[in-house]
Protein backbone atom coordinates (compact mmCIF):
# COMPACT_ATOMS: atom_id res chain seq x y z
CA UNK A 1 0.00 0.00 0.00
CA UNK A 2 2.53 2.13 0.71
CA UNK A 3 4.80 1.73 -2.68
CA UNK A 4 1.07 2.02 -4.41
CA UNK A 5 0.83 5.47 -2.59
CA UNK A 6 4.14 6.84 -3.29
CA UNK A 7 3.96 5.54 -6.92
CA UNK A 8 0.96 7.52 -7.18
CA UNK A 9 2.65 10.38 -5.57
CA UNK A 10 5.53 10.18 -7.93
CA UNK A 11 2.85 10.30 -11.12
CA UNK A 12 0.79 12.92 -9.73
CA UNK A 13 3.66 15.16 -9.43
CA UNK A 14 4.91 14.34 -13.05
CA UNK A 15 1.93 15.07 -15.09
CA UNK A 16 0.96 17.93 -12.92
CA UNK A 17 4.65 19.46 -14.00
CA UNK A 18 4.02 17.92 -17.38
CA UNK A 19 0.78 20.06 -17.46
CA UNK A 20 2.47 23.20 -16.02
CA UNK A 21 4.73 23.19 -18.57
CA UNK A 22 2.07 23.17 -21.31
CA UNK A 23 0.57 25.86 -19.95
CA UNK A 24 3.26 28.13 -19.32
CA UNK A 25 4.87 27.10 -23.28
CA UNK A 26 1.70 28.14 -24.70
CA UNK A 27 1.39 31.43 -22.62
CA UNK A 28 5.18 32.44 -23.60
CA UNK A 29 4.30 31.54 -27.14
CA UNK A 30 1.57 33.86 -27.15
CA UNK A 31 3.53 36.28 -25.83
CA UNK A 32 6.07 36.28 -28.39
CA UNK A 33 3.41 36.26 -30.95
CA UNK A 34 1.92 39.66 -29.57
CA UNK A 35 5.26 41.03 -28.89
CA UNK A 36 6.31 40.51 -32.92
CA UNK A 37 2.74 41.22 -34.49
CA UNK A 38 3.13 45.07 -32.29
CA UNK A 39 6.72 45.26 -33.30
CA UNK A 40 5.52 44.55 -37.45
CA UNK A 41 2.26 46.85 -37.20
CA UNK A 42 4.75 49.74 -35.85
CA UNK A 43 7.52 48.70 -38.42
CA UNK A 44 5.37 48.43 -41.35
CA UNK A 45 4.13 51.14 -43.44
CA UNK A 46 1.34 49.06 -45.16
CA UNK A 47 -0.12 47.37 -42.15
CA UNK A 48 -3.32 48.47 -43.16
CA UNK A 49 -3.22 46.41 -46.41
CA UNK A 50 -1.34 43.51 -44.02
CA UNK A 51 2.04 42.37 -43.18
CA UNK A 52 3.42 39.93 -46.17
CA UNK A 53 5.84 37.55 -44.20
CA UNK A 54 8.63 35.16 -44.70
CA UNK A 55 9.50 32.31 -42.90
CA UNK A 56 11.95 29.13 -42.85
CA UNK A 57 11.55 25.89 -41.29
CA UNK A 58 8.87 24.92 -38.87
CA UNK A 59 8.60 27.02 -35.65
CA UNK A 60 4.24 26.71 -35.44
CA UNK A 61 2.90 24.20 -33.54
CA UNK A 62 3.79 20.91 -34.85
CA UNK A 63 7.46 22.20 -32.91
CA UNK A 64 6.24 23.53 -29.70
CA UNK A 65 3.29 23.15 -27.46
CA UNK A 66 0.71 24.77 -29.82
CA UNK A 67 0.74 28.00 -30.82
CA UNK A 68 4.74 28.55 -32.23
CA UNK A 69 7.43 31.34 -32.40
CA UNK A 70 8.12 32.65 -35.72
CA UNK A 71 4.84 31.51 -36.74
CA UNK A 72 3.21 32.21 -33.63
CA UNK A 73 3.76 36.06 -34.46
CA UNK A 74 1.87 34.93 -37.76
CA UNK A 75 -0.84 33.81 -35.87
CA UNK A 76 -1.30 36.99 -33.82
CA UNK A 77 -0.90 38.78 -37.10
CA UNK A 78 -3.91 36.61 -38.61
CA UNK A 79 -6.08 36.59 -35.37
CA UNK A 80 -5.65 41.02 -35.44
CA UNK A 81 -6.77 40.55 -39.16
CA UNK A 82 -3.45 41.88 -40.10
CA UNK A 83 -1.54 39.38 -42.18
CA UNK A 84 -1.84 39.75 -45.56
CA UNK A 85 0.37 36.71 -46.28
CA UNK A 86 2.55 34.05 -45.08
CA UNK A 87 5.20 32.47 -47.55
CA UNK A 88 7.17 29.30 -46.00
CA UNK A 89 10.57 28.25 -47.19
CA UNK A 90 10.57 24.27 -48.10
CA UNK A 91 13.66 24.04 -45.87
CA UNK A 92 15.53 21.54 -47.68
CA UNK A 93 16.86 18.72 -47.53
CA UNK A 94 14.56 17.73 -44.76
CA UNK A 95 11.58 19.61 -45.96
CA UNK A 96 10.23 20.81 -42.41
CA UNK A 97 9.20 23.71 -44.32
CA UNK A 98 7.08 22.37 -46.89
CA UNK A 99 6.10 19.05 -44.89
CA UNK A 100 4.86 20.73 -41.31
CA UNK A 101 4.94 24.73 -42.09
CA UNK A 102 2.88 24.49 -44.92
CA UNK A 103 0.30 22.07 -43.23
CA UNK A 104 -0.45 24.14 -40.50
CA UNK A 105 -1.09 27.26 -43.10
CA UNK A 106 -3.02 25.46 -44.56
CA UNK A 107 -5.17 24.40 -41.76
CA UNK A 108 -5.26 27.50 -39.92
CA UNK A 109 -6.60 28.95 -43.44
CA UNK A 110 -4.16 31.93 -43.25
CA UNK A 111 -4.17 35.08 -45.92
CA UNK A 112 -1.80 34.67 -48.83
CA UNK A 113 -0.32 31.45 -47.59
CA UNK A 114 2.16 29.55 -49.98
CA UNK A 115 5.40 27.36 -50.18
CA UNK A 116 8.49 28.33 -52.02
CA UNK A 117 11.75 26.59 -52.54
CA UNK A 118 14.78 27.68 -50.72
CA UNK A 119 16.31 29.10 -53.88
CA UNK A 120 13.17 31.79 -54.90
CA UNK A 121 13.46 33.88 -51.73
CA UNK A 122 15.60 36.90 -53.33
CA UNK A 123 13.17 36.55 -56.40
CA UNK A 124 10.23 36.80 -54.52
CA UNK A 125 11.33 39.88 -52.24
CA UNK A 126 12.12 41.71 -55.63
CA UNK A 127 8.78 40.46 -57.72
CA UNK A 128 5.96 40.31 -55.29
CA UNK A 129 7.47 42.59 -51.58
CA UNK A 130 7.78 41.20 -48.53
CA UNK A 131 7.65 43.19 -45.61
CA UNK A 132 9.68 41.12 -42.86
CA UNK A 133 11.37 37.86 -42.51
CA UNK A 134 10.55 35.78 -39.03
CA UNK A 135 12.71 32.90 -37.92
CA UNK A 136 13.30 30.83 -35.27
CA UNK A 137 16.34 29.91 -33.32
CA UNK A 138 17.72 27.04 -31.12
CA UNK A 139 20.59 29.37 -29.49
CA UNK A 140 21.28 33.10 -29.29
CA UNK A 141 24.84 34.32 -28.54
CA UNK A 142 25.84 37.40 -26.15
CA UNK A 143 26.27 39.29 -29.21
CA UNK A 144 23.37 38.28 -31.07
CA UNK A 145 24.38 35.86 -33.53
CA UNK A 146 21.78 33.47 -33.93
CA UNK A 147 21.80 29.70 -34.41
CA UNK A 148 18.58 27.93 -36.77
CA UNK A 149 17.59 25.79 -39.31
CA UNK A 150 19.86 25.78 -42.48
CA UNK A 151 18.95 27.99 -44.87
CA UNK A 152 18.53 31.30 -42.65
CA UNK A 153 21.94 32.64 -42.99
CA UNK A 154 20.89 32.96 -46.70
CA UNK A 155 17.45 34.00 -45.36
CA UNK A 156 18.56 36.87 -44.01
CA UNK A 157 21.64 38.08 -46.32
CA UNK A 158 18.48 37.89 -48.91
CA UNK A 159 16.69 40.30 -46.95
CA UNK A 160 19.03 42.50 -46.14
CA UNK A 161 20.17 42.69 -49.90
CA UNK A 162 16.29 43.89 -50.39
CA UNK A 163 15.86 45.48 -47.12
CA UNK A 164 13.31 43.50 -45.63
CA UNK A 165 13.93 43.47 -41.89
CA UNK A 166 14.87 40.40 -40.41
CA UNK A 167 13.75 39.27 -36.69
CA UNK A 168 14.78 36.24 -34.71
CA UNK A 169 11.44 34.81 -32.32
CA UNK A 170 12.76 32.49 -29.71
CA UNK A 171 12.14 31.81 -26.26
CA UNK A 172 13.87 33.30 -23.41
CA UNK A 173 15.52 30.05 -22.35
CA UNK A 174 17.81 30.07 -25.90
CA UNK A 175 19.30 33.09 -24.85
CA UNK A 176 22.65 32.19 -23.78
CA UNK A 177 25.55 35.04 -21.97
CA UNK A 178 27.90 32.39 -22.06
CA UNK A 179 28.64 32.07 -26.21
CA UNK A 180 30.51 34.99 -26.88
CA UNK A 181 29.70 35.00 -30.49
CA UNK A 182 28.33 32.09 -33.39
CA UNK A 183 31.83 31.15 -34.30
CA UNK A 184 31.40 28.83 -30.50
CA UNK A 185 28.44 26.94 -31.41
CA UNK A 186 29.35 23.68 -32.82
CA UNK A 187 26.97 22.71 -35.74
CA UNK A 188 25.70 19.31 -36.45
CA UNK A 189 26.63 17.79 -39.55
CA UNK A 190 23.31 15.23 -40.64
CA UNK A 191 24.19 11.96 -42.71
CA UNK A 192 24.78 12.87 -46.35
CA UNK A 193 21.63 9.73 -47.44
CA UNK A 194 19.36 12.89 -46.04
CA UNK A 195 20.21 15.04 -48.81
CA UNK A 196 21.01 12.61 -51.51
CA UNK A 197 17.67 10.29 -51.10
CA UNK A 198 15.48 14.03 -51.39
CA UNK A 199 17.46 15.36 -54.15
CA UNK A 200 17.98 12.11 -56.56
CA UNK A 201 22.08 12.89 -56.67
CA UNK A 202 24.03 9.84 -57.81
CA UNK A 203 25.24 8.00 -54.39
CA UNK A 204 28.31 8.65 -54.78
CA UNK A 205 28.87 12.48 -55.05
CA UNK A 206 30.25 13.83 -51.73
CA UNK A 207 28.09 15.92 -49.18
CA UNK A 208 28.25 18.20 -46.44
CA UNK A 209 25.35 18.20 -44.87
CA UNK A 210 24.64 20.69 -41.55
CA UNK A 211 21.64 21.18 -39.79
CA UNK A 212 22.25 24.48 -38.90
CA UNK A 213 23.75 27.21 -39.69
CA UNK A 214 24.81 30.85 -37.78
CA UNK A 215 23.08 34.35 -38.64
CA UNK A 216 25.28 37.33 -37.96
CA UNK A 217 23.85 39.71 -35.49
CA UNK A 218 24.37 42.59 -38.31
CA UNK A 219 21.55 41.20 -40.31
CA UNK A 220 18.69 41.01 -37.41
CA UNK A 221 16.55 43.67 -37.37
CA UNK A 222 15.30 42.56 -33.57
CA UNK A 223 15.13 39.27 -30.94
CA UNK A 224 11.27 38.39 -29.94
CA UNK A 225 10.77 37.12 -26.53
CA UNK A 226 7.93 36.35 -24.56
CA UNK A 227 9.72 38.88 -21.96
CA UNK A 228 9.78 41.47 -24.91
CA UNK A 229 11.84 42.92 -27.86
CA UNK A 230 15.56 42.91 -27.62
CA UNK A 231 16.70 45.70 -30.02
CA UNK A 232 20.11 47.01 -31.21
CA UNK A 233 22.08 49.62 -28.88
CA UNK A 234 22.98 52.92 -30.18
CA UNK A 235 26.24 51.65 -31.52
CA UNK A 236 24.49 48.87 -33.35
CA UNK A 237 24.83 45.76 -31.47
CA UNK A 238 23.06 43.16 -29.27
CA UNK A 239 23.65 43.36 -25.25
CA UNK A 240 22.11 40.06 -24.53
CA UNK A 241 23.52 39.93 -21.07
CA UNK A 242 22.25 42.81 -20.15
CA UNK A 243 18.47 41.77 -21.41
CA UNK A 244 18.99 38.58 -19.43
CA UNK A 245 20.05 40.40 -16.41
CA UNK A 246 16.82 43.05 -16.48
CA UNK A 247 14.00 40.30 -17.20
């Protein structure tokens, strides 16, 4: 009776955690949803015709607890009625993109919502507009370089080339004082089957194959929390500690 009771104690106190957690993922994702869609209405000249956004990989939430980061701020966008579209990267060679971001578009019926391949993102900045890029991240330096999905770096040299401003949403917790700068994060390198079995390349061409890649801190525009906007200093740089220290 007594291991019955402490066994029950012991599950009881996991899911309620387990639930907790939910909650409070959920909450900070809708934070960082409200936080970007007010930092894009004040940024964006044309808000009353909608924001047109640009995304890569899949931040919604098929990755987090259910609303999303990046896409999250999509979301709030849609819910205020002021998201005039949403155009998702495929993401290759994994496809997260066009496999989960798309889906959830789709489902959520959002304005203007499409898939693109990796390669059209310059082309459809200078053809059709875009008004910001929104990524995610898995770690943010002290000096705001920002790990993510492979593919942003390109993302956001892109946008810069076109002048589309580029923000990073991400939770507090990947903020991290410790990492100077991107050149200390240590990138995966995926098997090279991943790329060759998507892409039909004869099996035995070499590949490099990371899963990530860094973004400069001179090419993001700003960092969405759910504890608020980190923006640049007067001399044009990230103070992440300092953000960190004050929330």
């Amino acid at each position: 009776s007594d291991d019955r009771d402490v066994r029950t104690r012991v599950v009881t106190a996991v899911t309620d955690h387990a639930a907790f957690m939910l909650q409070r993922d959920v909450s900070d994702n809708e934070a960082i949803g409200d936080h970007g869609a007010d930092e894009l209405a004040s940024k964006v000249s044309t808000i009353a015709d909608g924001v047109r956004m640009v995304t890569i990989c899949n931040t919604g939430s098929l990755a987090t607890a259910g609303f999303g980061t990046a896409l999250g701020v999509a979301r709030a966008l849609h819910k205020r009625g002021q998201l005039k579209s949403i155009t998702a990267l495929e993401t290759r060679p994994y496809n997260q993109g066009s496999r989960l971001t798309a889906f959830e578009i789709v489902e959520e019926k959002m304005p203007g919502g499409r898939l693109i391949c990796d390669s059209a993102a310059a082309a459809l900045m200078r053809t059709k507009g875009v008004d910001a890029c929104v990524v995610g991240a898995d770690r943010v330096c002290a000096n705001g370089d920002t790990a993510n999905k492979i593919g942003t770096y390109n993302l956001s040299v892109v946008a810069a080339a076109h002048n589309v401003p580029f923000y990073v949403a991400s939770p507090f917790t990947t903020l991290d004082k410790h990492l100077a700068n991107g050149d200390m994060i240590e990138i995966e390198e995926r098997p090279a089957a991943e790329m060759l079995e998507s892409s039909r390349a004869p099996k035995n061409i070499a590949v490099w194959n990371p899963a990530f890649d860094v973004t400069p801190s001179k090419y993001i525009a700003g960092i969405i929390t759910e504890k608020g906007i980190i923006h640049k200093e007067k001399d044009g740089t990230f103070n992440i500690p300092a953000f960190i220290e004050t929330h």
